[in-house]
PDB file of N, CA and C in Angstrom:
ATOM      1  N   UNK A   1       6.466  -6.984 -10.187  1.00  0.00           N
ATOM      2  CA  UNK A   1       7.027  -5.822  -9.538  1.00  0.00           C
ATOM      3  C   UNK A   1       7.939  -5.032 -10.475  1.00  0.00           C
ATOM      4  N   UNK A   2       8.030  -5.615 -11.717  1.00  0.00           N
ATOM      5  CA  UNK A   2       8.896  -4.861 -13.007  1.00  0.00           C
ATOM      6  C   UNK A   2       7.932  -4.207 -13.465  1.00  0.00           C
ATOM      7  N   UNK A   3       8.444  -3.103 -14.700  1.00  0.00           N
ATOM      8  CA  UNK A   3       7.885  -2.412 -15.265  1.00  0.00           C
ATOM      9  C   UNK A   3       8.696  -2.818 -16.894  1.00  0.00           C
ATOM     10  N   UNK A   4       9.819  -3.337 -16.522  1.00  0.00           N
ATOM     11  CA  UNK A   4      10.843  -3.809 -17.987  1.00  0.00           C
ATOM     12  C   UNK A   4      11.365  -5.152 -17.399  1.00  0.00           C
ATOM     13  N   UNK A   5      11.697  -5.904 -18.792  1.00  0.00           N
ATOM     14  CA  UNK A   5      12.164  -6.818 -18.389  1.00  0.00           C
ATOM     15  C   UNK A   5      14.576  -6.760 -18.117  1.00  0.00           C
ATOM     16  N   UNK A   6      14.250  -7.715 -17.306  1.00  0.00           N
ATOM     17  CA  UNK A   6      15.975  -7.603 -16.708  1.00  0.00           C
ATOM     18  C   UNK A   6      16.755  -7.337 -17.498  1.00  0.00           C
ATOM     19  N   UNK A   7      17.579  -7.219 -17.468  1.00  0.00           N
ATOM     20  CA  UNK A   7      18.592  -7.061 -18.801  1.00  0.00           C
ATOM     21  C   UNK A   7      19.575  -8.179 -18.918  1.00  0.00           C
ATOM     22  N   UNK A   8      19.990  -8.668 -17.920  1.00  0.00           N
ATOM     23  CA  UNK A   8      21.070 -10.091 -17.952  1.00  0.00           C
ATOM     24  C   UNK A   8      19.789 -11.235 -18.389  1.00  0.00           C
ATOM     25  N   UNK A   9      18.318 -11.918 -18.014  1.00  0.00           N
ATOM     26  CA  UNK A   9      17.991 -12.544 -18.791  1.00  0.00           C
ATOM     27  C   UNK A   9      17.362 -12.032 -20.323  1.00  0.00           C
ATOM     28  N   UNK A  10      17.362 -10.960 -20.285  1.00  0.00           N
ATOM     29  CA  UNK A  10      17.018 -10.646 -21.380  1.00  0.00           C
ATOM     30  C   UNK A  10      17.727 -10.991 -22.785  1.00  0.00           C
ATOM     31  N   UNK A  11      19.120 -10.850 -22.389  1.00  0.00           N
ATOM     32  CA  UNK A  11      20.149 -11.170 -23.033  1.00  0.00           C
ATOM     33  C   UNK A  11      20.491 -12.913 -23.827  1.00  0.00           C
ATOM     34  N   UNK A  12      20.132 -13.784 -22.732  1.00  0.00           N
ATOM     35  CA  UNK A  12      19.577 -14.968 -22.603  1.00  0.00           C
ATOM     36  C   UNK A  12      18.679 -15.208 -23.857  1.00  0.00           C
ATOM     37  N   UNK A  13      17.486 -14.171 -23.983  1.00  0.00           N
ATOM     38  CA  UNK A  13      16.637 -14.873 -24.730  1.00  0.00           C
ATOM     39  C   UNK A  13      17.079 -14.077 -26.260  1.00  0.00           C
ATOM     40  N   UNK A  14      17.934 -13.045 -25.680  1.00  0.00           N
ATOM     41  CA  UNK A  14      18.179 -12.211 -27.452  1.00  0.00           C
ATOM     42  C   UNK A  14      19.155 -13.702 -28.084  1.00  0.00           C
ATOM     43  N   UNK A  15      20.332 -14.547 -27.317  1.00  0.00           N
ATOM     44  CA  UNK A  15      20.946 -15.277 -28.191  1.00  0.00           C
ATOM     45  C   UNK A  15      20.024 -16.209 -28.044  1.00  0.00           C
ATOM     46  N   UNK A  16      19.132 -16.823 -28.162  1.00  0.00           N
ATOM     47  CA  UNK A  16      18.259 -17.723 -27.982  1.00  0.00           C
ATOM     48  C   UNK A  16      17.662 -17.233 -29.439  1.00  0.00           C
ATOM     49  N   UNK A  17      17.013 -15.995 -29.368  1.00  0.00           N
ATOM     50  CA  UNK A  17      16.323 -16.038 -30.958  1.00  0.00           C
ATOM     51  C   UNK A  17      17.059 -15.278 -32.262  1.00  0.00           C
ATOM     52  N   UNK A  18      18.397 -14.765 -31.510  1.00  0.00           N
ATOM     53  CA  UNK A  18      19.100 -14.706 -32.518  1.00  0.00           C
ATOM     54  C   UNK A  18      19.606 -16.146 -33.421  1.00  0.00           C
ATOM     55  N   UNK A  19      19.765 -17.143 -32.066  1.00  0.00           N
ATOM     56  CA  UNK A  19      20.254 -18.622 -32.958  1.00  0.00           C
ATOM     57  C   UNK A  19      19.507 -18.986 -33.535  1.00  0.00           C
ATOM     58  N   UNK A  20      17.865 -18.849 -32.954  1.00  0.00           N
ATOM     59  CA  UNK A  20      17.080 -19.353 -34.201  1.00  0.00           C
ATOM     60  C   UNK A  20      16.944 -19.020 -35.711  1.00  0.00           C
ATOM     61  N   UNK A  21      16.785 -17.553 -35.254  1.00  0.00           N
ATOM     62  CA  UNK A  21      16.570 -16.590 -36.651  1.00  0.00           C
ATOM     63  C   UNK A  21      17.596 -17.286 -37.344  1.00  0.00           C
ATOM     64  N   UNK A  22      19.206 -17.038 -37.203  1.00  0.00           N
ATOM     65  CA  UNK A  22      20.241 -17.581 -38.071  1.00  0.00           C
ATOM     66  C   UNK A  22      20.195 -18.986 -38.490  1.00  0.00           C
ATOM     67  N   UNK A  23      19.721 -19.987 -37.466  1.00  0.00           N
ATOM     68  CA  UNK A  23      19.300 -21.424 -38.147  1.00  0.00           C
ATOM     69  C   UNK A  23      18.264 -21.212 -38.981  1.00  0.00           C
ATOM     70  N   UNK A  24      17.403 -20.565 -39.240  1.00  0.00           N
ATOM     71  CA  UNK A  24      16.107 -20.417 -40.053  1.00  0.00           C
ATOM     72  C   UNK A  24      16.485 -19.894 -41.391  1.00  0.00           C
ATOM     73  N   UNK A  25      17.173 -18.426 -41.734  1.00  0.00           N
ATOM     74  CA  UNK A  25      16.616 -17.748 -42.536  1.00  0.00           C
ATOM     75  C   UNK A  25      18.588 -17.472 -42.709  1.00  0.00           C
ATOM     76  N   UNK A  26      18.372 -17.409 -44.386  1.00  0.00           N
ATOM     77  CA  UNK A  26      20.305 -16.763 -44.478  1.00  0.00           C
ATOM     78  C   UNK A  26      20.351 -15.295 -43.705  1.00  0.00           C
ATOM     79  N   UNK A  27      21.801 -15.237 -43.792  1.00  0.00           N
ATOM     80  CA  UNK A  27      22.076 -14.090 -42.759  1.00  0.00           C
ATOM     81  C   UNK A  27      21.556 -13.132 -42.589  1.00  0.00           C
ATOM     82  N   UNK A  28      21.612 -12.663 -44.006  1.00  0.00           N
ATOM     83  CA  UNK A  28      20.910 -10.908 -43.943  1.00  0.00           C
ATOM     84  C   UNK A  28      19.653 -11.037 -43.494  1.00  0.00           C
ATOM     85  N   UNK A  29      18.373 -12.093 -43.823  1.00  0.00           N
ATOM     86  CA  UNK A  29      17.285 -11.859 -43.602  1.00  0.00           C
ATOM     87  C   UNK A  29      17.282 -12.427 -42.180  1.00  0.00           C
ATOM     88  N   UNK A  30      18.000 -13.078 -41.686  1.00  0.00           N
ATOM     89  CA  UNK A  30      17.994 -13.252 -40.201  1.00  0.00           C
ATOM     90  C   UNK A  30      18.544 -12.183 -38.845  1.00  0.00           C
ATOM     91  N   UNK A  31      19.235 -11.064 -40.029  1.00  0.00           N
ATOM     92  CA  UNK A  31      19.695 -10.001 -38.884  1.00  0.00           C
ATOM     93  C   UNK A  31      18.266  -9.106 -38.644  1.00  0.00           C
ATOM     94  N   UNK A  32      17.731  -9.236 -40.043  1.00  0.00           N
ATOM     95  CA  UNK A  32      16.444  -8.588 -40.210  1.00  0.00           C
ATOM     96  C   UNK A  32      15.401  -8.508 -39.530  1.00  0.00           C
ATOM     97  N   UNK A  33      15.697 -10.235 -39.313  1.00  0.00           N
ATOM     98  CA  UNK A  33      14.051 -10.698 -38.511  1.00  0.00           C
ATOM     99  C   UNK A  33      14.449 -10.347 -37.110  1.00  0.00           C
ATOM    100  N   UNK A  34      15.989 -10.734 -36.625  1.00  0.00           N
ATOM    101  CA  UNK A  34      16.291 -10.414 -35.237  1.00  0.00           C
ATOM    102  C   UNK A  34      16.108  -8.727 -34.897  1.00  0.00           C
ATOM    103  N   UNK A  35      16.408  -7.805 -36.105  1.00  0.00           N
ATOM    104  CA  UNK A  35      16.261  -6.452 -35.845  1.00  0.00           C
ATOM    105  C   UNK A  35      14.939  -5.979 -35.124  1.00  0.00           C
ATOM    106  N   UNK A  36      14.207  -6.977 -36.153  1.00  0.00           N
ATOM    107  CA  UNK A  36      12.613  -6.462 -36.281  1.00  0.00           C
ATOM    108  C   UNK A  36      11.907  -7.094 -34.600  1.00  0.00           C
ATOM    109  N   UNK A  37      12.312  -8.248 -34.624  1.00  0.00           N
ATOM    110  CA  UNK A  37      12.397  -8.455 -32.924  1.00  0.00           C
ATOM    111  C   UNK A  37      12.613  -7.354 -31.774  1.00  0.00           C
ATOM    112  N   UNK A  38      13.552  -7.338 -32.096  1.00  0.00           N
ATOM    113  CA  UNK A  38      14.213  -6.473 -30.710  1.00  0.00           C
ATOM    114  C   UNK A  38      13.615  -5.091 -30.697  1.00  0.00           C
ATOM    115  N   UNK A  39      13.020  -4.346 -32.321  1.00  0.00           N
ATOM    116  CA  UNK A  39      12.490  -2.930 -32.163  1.00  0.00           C
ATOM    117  C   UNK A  39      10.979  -3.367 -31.587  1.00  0.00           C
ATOM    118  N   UNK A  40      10.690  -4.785 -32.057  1.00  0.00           N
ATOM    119  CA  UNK A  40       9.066  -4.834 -31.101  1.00  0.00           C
ATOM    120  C   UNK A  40       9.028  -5.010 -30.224  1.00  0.00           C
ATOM    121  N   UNK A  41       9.925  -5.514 -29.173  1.00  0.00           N
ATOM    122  CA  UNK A  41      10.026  -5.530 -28.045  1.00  0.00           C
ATOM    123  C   UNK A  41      10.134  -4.485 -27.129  1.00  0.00           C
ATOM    124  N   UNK A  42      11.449  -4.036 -27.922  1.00  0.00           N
ATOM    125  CA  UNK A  42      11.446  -2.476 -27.070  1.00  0.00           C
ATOM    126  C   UNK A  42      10.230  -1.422 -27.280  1.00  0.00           C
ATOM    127  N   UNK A  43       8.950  -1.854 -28.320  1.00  0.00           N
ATOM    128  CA  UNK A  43       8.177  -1.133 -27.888  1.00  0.00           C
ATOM    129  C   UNK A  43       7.385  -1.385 -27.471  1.00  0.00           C
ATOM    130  N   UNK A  44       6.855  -2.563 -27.316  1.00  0.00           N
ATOM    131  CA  UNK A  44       6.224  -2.835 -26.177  1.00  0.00           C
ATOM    132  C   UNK A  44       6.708  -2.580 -24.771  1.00  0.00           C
ATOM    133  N   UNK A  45       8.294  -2.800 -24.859  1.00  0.00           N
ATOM    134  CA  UNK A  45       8.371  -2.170 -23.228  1.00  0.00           C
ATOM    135  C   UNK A  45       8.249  -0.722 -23.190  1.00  0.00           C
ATOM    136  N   UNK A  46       8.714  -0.096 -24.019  1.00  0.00           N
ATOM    137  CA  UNK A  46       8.132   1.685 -23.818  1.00  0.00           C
ATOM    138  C   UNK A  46       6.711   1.647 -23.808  1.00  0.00           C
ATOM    139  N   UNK A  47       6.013   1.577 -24.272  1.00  0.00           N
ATOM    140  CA  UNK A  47       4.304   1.158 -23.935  1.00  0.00           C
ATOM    141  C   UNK A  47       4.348   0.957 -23.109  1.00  0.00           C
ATOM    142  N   UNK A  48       4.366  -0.571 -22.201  1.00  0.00           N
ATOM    143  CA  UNK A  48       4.325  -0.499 -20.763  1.00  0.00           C
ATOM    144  C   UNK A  48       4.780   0.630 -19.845  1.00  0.00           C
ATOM    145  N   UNK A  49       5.778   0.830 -19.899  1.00  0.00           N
ATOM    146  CA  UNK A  49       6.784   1.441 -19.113  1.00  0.00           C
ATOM    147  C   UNK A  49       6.006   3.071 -18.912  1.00  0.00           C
ATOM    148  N   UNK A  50       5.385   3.520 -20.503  1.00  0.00           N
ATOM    149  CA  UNK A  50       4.369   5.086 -20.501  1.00  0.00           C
ATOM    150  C   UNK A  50       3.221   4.150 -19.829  1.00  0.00           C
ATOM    151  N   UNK A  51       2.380   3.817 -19.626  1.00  0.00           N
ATOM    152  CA  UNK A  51       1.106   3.589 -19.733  1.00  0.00           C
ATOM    153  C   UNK A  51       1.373   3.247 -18.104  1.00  0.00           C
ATOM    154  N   UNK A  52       1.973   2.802 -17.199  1.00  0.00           N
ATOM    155  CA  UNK A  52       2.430   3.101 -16.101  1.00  0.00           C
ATOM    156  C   UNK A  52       2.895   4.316 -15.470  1.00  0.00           C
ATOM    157  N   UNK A  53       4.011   4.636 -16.094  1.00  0.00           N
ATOM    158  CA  UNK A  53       4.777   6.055 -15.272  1.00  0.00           C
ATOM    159  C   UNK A  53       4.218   7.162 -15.960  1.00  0.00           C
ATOM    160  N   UNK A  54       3.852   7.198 -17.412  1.00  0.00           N
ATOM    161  CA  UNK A  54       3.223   8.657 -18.117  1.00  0.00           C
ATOM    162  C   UNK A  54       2.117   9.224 -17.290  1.00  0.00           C
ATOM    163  N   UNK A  55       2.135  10.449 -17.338  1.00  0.00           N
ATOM    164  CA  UNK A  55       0.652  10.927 -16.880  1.00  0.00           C
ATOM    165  C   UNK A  55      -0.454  10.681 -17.871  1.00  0.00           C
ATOM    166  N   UNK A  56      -1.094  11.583 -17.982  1.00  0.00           N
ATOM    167  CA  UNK A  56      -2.641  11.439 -18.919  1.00  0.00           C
ATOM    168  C   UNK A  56      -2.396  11.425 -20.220  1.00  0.00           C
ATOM    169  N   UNK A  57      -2.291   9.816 -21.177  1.00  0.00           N
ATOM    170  CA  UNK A  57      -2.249  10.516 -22.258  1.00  0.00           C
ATOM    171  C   UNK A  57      -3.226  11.335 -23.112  1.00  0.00           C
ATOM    172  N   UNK A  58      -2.661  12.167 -23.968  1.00  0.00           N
ATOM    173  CA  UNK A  58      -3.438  13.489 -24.514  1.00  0.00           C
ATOM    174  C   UNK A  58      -4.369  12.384 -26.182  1.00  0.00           C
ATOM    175  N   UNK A  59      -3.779  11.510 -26.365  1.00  0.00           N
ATOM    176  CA  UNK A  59      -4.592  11.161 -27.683  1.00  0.00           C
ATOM    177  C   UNK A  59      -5.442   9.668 -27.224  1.00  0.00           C
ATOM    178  N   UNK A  60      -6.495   9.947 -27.243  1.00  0.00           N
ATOM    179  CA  UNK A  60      -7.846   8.956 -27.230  1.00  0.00           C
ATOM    180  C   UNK A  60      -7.077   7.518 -27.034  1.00  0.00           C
ATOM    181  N   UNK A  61      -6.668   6.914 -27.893  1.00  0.00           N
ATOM    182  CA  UNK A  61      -6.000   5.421 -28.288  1.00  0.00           C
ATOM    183  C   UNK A  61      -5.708   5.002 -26.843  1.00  0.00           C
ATOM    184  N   UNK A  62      -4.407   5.772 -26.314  1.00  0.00           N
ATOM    185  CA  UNK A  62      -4.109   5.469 -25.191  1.00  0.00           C
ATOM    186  C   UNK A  62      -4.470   5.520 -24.112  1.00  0.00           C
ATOM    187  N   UNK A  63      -5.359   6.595 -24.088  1.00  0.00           N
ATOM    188  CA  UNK A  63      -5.780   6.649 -22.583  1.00  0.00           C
ATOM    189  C   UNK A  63      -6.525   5.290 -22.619  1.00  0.00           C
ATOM    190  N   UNK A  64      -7.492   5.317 -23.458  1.00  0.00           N
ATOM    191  CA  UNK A  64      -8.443   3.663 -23.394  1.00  0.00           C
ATOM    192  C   UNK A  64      -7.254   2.634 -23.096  1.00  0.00           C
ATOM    193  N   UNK A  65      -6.137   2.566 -23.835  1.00  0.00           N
ATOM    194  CA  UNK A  65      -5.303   1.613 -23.251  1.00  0.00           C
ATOM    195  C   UNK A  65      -4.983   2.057 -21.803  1.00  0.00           C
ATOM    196  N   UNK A  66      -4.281   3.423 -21.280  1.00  0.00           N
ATOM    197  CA  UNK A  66      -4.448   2.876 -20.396  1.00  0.00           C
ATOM    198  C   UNK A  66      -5.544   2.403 -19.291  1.00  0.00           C
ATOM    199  N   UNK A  67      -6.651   3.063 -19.719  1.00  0.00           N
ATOM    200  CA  UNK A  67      -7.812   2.539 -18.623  1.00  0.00           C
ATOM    201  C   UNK A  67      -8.123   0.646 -18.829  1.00  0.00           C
ATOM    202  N   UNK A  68      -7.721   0.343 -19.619  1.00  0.00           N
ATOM    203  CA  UNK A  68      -7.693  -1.409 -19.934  1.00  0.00           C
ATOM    204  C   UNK A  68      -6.446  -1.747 -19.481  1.00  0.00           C
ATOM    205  N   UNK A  69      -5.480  -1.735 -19.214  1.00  0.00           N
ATOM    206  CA  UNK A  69      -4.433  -1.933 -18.718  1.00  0.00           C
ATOM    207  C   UNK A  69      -4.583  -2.034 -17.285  1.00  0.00           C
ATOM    208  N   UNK A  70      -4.604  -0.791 -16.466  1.00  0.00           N
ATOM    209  CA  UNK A  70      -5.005  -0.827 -15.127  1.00  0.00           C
ATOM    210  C   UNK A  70      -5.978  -1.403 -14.977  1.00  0.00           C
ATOM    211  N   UNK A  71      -6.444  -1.835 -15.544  1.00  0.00           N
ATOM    212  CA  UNK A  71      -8.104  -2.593 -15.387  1.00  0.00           C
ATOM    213  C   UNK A  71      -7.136  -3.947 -14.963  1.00  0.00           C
ATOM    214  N   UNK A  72      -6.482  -4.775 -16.179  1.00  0.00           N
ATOM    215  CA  UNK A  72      -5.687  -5.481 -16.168  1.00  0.00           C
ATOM    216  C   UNK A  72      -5.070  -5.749 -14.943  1.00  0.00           C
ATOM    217  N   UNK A  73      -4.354  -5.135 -14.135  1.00  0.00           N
ATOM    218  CA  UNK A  73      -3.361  -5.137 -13.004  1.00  0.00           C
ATOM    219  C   UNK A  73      -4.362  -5.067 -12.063  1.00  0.00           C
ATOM    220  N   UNK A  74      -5.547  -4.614 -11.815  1.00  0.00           N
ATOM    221  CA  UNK A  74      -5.958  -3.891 -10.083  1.00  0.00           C
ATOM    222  C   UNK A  74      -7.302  -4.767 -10.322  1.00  0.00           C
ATOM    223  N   UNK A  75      -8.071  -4.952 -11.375  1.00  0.00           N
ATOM    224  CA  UNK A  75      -9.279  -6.298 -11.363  1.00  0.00           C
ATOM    225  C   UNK A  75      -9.892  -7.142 -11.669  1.00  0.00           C
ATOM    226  N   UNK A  76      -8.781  -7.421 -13.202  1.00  0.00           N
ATOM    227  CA  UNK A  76      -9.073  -8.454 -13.843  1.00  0.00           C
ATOM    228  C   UNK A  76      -7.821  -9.130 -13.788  1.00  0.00           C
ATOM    229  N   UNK A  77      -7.148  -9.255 -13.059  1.00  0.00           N
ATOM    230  CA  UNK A  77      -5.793  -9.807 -13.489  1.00  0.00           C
ATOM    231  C   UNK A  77      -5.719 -11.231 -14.365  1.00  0.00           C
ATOM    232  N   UNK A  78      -6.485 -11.802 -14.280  1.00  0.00           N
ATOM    233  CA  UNK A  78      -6.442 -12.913 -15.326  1.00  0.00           C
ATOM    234  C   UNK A  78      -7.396 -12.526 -17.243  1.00  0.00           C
ATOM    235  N   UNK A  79      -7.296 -11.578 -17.336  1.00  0.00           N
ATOM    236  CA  UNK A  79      -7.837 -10.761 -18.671  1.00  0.00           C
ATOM    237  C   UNK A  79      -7.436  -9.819 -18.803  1.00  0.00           C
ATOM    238  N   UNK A  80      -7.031  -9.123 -20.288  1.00  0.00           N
ATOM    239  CA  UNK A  80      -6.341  -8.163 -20.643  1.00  0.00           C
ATOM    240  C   UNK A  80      -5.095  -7.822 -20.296  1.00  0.00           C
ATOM    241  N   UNK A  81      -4.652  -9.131 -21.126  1.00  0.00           N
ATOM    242  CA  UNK A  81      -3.058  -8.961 -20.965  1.00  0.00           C
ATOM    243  C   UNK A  81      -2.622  -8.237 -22.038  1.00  0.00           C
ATOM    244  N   UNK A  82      -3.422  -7.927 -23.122  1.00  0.00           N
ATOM    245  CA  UNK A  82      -2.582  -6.525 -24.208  1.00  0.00           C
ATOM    246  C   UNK A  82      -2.272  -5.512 -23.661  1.00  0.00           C
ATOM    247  N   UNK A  83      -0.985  -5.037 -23.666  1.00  0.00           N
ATOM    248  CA  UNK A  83      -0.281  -3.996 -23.952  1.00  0.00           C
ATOM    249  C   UNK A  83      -0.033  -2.931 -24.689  1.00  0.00           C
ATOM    250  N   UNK A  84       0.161  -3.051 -25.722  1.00  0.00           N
ATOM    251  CA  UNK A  84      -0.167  -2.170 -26.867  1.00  0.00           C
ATOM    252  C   UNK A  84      -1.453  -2.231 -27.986  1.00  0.00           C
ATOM    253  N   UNK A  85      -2.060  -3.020 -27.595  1.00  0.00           N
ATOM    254  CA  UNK A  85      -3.246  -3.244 -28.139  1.00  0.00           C
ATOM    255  C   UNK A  85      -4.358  -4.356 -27.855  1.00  0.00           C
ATOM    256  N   UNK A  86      -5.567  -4.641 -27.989  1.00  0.00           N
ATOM    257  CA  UNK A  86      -6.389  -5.281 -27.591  1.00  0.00           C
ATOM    258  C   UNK A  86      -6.410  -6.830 -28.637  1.00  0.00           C
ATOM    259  N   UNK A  87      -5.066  -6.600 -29.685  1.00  0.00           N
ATOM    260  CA  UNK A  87      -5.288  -7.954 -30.342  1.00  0.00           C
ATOM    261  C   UNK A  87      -5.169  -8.991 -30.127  1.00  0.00           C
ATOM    262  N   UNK A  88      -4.437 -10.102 -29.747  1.00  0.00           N
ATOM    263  CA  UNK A  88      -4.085 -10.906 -28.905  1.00  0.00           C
ATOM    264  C   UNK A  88      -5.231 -11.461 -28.027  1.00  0.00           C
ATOM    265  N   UNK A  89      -5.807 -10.433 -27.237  1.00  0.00           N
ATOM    266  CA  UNK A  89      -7.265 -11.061 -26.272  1.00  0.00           C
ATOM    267  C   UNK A  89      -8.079 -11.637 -27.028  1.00  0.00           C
ATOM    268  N   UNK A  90      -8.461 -10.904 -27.994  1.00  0.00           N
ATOM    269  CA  UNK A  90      -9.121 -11.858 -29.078  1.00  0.00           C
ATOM    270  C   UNK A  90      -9.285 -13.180 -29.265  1.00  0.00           C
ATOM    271  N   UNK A  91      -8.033 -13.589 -29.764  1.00  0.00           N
ATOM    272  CA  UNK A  91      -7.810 -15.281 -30.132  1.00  0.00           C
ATOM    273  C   UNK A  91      -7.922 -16.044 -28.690  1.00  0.00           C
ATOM    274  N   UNK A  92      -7.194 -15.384 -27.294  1.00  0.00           N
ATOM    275  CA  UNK A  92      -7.119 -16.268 -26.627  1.00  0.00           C
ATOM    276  C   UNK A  92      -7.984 -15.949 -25.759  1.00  0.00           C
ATOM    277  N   UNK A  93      -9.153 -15.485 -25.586  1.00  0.00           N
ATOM    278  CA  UNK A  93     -10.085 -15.157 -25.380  1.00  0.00           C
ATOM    279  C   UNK A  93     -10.312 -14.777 -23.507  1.00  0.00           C
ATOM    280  N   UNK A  94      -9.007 -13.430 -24.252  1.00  0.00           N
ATOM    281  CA  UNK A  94      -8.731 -12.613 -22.481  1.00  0.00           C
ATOM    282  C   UNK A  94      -9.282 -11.440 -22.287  1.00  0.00           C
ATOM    283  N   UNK A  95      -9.765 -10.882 -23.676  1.00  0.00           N
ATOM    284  CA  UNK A  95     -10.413  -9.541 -23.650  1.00  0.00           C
ATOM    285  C   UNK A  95     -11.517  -9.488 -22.172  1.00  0.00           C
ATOM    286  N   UNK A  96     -10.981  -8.050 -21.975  1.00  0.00           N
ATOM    287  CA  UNK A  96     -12.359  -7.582 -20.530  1.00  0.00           C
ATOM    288  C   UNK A  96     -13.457  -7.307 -21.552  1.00  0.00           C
ATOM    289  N   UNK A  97     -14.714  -8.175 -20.484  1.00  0.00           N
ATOM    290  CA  UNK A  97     -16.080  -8.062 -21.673  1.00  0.00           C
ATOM    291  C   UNK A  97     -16.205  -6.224 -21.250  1.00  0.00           C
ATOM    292  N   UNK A  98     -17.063  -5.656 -22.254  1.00  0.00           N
ATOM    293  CA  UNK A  98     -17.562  -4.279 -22.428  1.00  0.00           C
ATOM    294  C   UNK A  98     -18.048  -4.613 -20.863  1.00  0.00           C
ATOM    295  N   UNK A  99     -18.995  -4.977 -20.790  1.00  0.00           N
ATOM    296  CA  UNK A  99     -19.822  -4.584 -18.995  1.00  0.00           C
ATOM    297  C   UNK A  99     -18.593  -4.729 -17.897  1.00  0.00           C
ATOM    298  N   UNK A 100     -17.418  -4.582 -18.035  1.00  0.00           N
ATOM    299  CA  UNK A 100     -16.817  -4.588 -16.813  1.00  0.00           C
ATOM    300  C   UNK A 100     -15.905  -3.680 -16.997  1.00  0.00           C
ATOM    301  N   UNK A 101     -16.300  -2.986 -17.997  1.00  0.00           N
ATOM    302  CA  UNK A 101     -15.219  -1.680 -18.041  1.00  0.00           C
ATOM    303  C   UNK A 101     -16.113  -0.252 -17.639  1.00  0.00           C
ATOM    304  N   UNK A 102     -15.367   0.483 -17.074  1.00  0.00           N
ATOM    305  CA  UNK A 102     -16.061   1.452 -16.392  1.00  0.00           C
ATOM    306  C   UNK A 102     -16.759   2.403 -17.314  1.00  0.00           C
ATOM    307  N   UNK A 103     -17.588   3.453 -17.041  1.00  0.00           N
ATOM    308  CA  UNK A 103     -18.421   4.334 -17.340  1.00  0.00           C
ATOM    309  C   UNK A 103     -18.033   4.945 -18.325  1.00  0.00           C
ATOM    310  N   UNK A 104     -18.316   5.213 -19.777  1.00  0.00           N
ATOM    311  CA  UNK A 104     -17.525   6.158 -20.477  1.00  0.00           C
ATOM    312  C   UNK A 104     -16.904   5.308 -21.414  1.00  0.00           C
ATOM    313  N   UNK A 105     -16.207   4.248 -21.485  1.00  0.00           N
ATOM    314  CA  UNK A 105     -15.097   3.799 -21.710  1.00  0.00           C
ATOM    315  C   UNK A 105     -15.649   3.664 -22.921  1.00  0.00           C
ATOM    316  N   UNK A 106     -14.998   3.438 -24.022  1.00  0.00           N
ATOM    317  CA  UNK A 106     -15.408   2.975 -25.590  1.00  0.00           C
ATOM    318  C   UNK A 106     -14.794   2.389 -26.101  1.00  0.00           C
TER     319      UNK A 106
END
């Protein structure tokens, strides 16, 4: 029923992989890796968050995402859990096959 994730557990898991990063890697490259975290996250939640509330997007890429996405939520719900991209389905082998995507789609 979200569209983002909470912000009080969210917080939870930022010192969670901030402690890791800093047990892992010396400081600087651990603020780094935590930086680089938190900007992928937040774009994956802006992704979600457009590909829900945006209207039509205007460049090819996305609209296919979003027509795989809603595909995702309304009739495959157990396939196509990418978000910003179809990589991930791949390996764990969630991709929607081609024949169950609608007319057009490429």
């Amino acid at each position: 029923m979200r569209l983002v994730f909470p912000p009080v557990p969210a917080l939870f898991f930022a010192l969670v992989l901030y402690t890791l990063a800093r047990l892992t890697f010396p400081i600087g490259m651990s603020h780094s890796v935590f930086a680089g975290i938190v900007a992928g996250y937040v774009a994956y939640d802006l992704t979600h968050y457009y590909l829900h509330q945006g209207g039509t997007p205007s460049i090819d890429y996305f609209r296919r995402l979003k027509t795989y996405h809603t595909l995702h939520h309304y009739n495959h719900q157990q396939l196509g859990f990418g978000i910003s991209s179809k990589l991930w389905d791949y390996p764990f082998g969630t991709l929607i096959p081609e024949n169950l995507m609608p007319r057009g789609y490429k």
